[in-house]
Protein backbone atom coordinates (compact mmCIF):
# COMPACT_ATOMS: atom_id res chain seq x y z
CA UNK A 1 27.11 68.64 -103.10
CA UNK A 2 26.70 72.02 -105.01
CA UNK A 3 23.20 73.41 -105.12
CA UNK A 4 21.89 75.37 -107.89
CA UNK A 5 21.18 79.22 -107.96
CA UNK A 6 17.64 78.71 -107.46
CA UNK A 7 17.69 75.98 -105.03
CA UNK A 8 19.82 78.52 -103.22
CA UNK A 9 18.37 81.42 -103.40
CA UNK A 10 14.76 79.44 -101.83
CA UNK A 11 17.07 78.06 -99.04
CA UNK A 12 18.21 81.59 -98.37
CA UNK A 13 14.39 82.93 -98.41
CA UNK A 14 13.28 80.26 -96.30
CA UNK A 15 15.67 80.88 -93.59
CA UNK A 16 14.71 84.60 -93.58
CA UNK A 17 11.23 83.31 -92.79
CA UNK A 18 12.40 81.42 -89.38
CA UNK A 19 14.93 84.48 -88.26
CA UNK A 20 14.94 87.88 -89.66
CA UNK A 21 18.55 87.90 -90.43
CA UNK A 22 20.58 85.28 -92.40
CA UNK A 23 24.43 85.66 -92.41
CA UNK A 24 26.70 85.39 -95.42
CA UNK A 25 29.28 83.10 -93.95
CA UNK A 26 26.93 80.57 -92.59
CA UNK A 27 24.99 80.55 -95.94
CA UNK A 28 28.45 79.56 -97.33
CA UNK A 29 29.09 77.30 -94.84
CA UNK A 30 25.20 75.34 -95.13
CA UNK A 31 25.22 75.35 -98.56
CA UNK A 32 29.06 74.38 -100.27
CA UNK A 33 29.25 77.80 -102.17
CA UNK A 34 31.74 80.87 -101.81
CA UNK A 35 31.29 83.53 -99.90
CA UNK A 36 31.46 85.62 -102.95
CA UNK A 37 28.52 83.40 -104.68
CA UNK A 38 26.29 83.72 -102.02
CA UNK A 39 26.74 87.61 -102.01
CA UNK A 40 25.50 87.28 -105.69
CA UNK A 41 22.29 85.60 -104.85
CA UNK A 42 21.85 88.42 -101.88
CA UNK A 43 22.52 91.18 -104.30
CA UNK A 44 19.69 89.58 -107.25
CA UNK A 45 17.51 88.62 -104.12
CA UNK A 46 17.63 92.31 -102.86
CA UNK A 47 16.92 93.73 -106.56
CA UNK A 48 13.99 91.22 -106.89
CA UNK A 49 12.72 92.98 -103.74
CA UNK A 50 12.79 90.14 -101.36
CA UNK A 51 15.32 91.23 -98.64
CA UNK A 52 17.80 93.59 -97.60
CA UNK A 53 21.37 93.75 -97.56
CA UNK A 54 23.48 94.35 -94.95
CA UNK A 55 26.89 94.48 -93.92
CA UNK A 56 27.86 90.36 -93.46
CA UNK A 57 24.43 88.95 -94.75
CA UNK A 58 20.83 90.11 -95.07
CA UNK A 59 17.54 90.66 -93.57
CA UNK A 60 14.03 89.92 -94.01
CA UNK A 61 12.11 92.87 -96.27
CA UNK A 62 10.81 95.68 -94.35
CA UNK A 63 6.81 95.94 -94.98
CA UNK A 64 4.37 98.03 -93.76
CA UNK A 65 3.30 96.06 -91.32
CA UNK A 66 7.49 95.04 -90.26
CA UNK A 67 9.20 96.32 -87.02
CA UNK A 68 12.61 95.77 -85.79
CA UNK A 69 12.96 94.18 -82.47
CA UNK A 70 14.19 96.93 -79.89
CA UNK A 71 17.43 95.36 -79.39
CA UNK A 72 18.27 95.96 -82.79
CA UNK A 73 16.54 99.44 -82.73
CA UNK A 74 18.34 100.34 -79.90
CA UNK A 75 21.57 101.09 -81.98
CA UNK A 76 20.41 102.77 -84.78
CA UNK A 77 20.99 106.47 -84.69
CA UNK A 78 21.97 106.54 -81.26
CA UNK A 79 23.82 110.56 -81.37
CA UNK A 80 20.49 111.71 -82.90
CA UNK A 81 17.98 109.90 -80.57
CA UNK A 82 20.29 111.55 -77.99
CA UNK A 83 19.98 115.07 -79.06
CA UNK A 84 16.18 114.67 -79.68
CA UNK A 85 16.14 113.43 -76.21
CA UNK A 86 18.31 116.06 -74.83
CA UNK A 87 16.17 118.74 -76.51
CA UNK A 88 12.49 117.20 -75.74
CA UNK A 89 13.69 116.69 -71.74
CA UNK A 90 14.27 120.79 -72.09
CA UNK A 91 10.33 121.28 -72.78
CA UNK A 92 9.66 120.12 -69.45
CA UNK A 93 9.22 122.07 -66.35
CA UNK A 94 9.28 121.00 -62.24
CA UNK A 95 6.50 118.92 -60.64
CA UNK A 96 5.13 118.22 -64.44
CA UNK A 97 3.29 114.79 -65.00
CA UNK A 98 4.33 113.53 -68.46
CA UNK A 99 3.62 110.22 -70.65
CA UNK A 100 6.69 108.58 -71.97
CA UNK A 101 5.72 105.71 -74.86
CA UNK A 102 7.71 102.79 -75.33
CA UNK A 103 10.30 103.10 -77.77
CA UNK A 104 14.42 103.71 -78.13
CA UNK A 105 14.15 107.83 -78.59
CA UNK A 106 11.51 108.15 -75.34
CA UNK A 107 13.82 105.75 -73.55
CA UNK A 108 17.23 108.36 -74.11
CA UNK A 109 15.41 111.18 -72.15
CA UNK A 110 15.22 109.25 -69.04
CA UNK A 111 18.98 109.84 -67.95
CA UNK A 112 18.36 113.67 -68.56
CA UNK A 113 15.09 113.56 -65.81
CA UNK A 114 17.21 113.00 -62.80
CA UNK A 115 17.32 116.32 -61.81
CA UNK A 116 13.67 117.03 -62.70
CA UNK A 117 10.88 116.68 -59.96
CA UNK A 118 8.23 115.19 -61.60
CA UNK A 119 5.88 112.61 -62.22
CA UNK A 120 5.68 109.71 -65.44
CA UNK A 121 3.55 107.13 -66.52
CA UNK A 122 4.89 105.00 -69.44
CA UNK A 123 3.93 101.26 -71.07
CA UNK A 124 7.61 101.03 -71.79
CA UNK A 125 9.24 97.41 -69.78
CA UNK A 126 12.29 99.24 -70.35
CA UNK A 127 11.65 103.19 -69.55
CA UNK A 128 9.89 101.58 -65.74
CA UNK A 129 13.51 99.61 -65.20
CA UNK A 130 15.45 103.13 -66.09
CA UNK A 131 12.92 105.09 -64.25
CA UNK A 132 13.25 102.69 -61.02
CA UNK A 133 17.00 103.19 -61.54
CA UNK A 134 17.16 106.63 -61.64
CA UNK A 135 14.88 107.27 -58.82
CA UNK A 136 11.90 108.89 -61.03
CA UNK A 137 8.58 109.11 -59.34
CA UNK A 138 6.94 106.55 -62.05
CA UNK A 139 3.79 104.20 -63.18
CA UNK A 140 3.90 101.27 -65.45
CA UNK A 141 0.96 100.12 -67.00
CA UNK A 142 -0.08 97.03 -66.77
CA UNK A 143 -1.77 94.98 -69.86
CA UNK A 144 -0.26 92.55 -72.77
CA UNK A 145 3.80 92.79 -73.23
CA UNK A 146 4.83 93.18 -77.14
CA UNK A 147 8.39 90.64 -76.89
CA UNK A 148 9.65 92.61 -79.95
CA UNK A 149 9.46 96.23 -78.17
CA UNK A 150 8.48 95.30 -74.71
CA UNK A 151 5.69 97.50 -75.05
CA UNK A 152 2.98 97.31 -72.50
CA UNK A 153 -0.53 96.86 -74.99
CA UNK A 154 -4.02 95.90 -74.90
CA UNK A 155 -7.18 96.97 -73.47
CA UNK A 156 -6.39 97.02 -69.94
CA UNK A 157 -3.17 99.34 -70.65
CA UNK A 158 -5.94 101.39 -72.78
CA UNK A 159 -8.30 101.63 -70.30
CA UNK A 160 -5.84 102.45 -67.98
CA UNK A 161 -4.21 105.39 -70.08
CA UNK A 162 -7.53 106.56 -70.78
CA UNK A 163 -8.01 107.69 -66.43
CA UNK A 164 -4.81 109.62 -66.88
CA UNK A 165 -4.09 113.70 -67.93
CA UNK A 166 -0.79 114.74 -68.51
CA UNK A 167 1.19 118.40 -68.74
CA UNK A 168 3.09 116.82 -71.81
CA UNK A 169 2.84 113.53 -73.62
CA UNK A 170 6.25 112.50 -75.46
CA UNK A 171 5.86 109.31 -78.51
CA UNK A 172 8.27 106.90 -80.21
CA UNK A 173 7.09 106.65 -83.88
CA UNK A 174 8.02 104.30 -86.70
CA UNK A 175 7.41 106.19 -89.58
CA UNK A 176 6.70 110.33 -90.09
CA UNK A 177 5.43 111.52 -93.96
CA UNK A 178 4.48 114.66 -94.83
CA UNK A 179 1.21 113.64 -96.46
CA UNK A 180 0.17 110.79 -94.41
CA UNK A 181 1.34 111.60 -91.13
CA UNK A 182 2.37 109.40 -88.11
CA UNK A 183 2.17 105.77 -88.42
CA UNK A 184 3.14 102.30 -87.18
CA UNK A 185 3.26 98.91 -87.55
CA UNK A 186 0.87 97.55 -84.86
CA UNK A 187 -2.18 98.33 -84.04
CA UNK A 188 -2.55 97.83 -80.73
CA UNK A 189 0.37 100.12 -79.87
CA UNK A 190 -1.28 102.66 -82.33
CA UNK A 191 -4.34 102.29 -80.19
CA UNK A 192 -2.66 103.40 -77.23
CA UNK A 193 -0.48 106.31 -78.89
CA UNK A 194 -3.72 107.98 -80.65
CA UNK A 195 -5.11 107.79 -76.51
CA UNK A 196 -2.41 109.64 -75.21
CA UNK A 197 -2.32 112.20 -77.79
CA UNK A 198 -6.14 113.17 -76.53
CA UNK A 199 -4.81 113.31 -72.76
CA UNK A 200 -2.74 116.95 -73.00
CA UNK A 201 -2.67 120.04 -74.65
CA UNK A 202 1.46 119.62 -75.27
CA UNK A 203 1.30 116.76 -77.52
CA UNK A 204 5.29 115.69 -79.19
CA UNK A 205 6.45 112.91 -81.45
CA UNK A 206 10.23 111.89 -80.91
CA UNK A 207 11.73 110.63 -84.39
CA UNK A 208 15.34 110.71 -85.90
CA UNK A 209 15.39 111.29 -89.52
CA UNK A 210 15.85 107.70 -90.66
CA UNK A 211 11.85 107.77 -90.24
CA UNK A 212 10.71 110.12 -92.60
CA UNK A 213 8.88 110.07 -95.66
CA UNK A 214 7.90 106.71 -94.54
CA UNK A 215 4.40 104.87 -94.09
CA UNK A 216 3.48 102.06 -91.47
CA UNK A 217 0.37 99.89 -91.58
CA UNK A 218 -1.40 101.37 -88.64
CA UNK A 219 -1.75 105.23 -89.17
CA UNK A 220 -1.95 107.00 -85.58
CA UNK A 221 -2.70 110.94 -86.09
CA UNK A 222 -2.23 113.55 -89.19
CA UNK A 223 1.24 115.77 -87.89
CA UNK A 224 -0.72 118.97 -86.76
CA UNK A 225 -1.86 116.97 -84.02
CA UNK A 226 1.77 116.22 -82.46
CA UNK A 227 5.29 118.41 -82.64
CA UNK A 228 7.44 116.48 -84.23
CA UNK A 229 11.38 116.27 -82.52
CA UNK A 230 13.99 115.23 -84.98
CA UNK A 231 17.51 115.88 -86.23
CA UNK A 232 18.42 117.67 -89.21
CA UNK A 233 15.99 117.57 -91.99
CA UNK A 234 16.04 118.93 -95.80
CA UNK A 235 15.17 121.85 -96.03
CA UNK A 236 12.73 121.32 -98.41
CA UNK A 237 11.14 118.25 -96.32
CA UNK A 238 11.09 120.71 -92.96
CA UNK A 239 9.42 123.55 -94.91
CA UNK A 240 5.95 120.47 -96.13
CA UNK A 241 6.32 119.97 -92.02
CA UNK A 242 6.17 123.29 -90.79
CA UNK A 243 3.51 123.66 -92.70
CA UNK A 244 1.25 121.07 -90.60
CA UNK A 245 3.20 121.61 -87.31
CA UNK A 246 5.34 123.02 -84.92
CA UNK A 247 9.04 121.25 -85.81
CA UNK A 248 11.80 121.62 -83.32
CA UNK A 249 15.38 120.37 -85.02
CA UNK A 250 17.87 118.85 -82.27
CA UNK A 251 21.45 120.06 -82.47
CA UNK A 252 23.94 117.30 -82.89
């Protein structure tokens, strides 16, 4: 039976609000129309501002308040988290104790630690597994666990963090702007990244350049509070940074 545009086009909405991806084919598939028909309603969907395209279907809007799961993150920009990784691991010197946040770039610098003797706490499920792995003298703390990031949160972890001093603290962040500073979605993990930022003097954020000049709901610290690690920025973008902070560009 062949379903109108709109009729469609709510289907295809709907479906974004059970799963944050819907995929072209199946679309075509569930509801009797071309492939090429239900790329149409994506594409007038997208310019109505109620998803995203992307390559074989789309996904759900990003909001303020909107975070990718880290299985998802976790291949996004994977050379530049790398060489952010790479270059923040440098900063660190022997018998150091360091914070590592949950989050894709902070989980990159663990492979580069294995020759380093020193000592990490982190709320990251995944960083503790890595850490374990790679025989790194580690603490996991314990509290909540965020399914989307597997992100140890709440007020135990807080309370927890807040006993702690570190030589260096090292952050995942969601979104970096020049005017409004760091931010993310939730603010629970906000919470616990604005704590650590008050436990050292050496203070960095770790973010590849697909996060600036963006805003999350949950604003964590103005930038002169944290060094910001990234990739390659404009020029004109690194010179409003440098401004605010001390910005250290990885080498690809």
């Amino acid at each position: 039976m062949k379903v109108l545009t709109e009729e469609r086009q709510r289907i295809i909405l709907r479906r974004l609000e059970h799963g944050q991806i819907v995929k072209s084919k199946e679309l075509a598939e569930e509801l009797h129309a071309s492939e090429s028909t239900i790329r149409r309603d994506l594409t007038e969907l997208e310019e109505a501002g109620l998803l995203t395209r992307i390559h074989g279907g789309a996904k759900k809007k990003a909001t303020l308040g909107f975070e990718d799961a880290l299985s998802e993150k976790a291949f996004k920009n994977k050379h530049a988290k790398e060489a952010i990784a790479r270059t923040a691991v440098q900063l660190i010197a022997e018998n150091e104790y360091i914070y590592l946040d949950a989050g894709t770039t902070t989980l990159e610098m663990i492979p580069y630690l294995k020759s380093k003797q020193i000592h990490v706490v982190t709320n990251g499920i995944k960083q503790a597994a890595l850490l374990a792995n790679e025989n790194i003298s580690a603490y996991i703390l314990g509290g909540s666990i965020k399914l989307a990031t597997q992100a140890v949160i709440g007020i135990s972890a807080y309370r927890e963090l807040s006993t702690f001093r570190f030589d260096r603290v090292f952050l995942g962040m969601n979104s970096v702007d020049a005017a409004t500073g760091y931010s993310t979605p939730d603010d629970e993990e906000a919470q616990l990244k604005r704590l650590a930022l008050t436990l050292t003097k050496h203070a960095y954020v770790l973010a590849d350049a697909s996060k600036m000049k963006k805003m999350s709901f949950c604003q964590v610290a103005p930038l002169k509070q944290a060094a910001l690690i990234c990739d390659r920025l404009p020029s004109e973008l690194a010179r409003k940074i440098e401004k605010q902070t001390t910005l250290m560009e990885a080498l690809l």
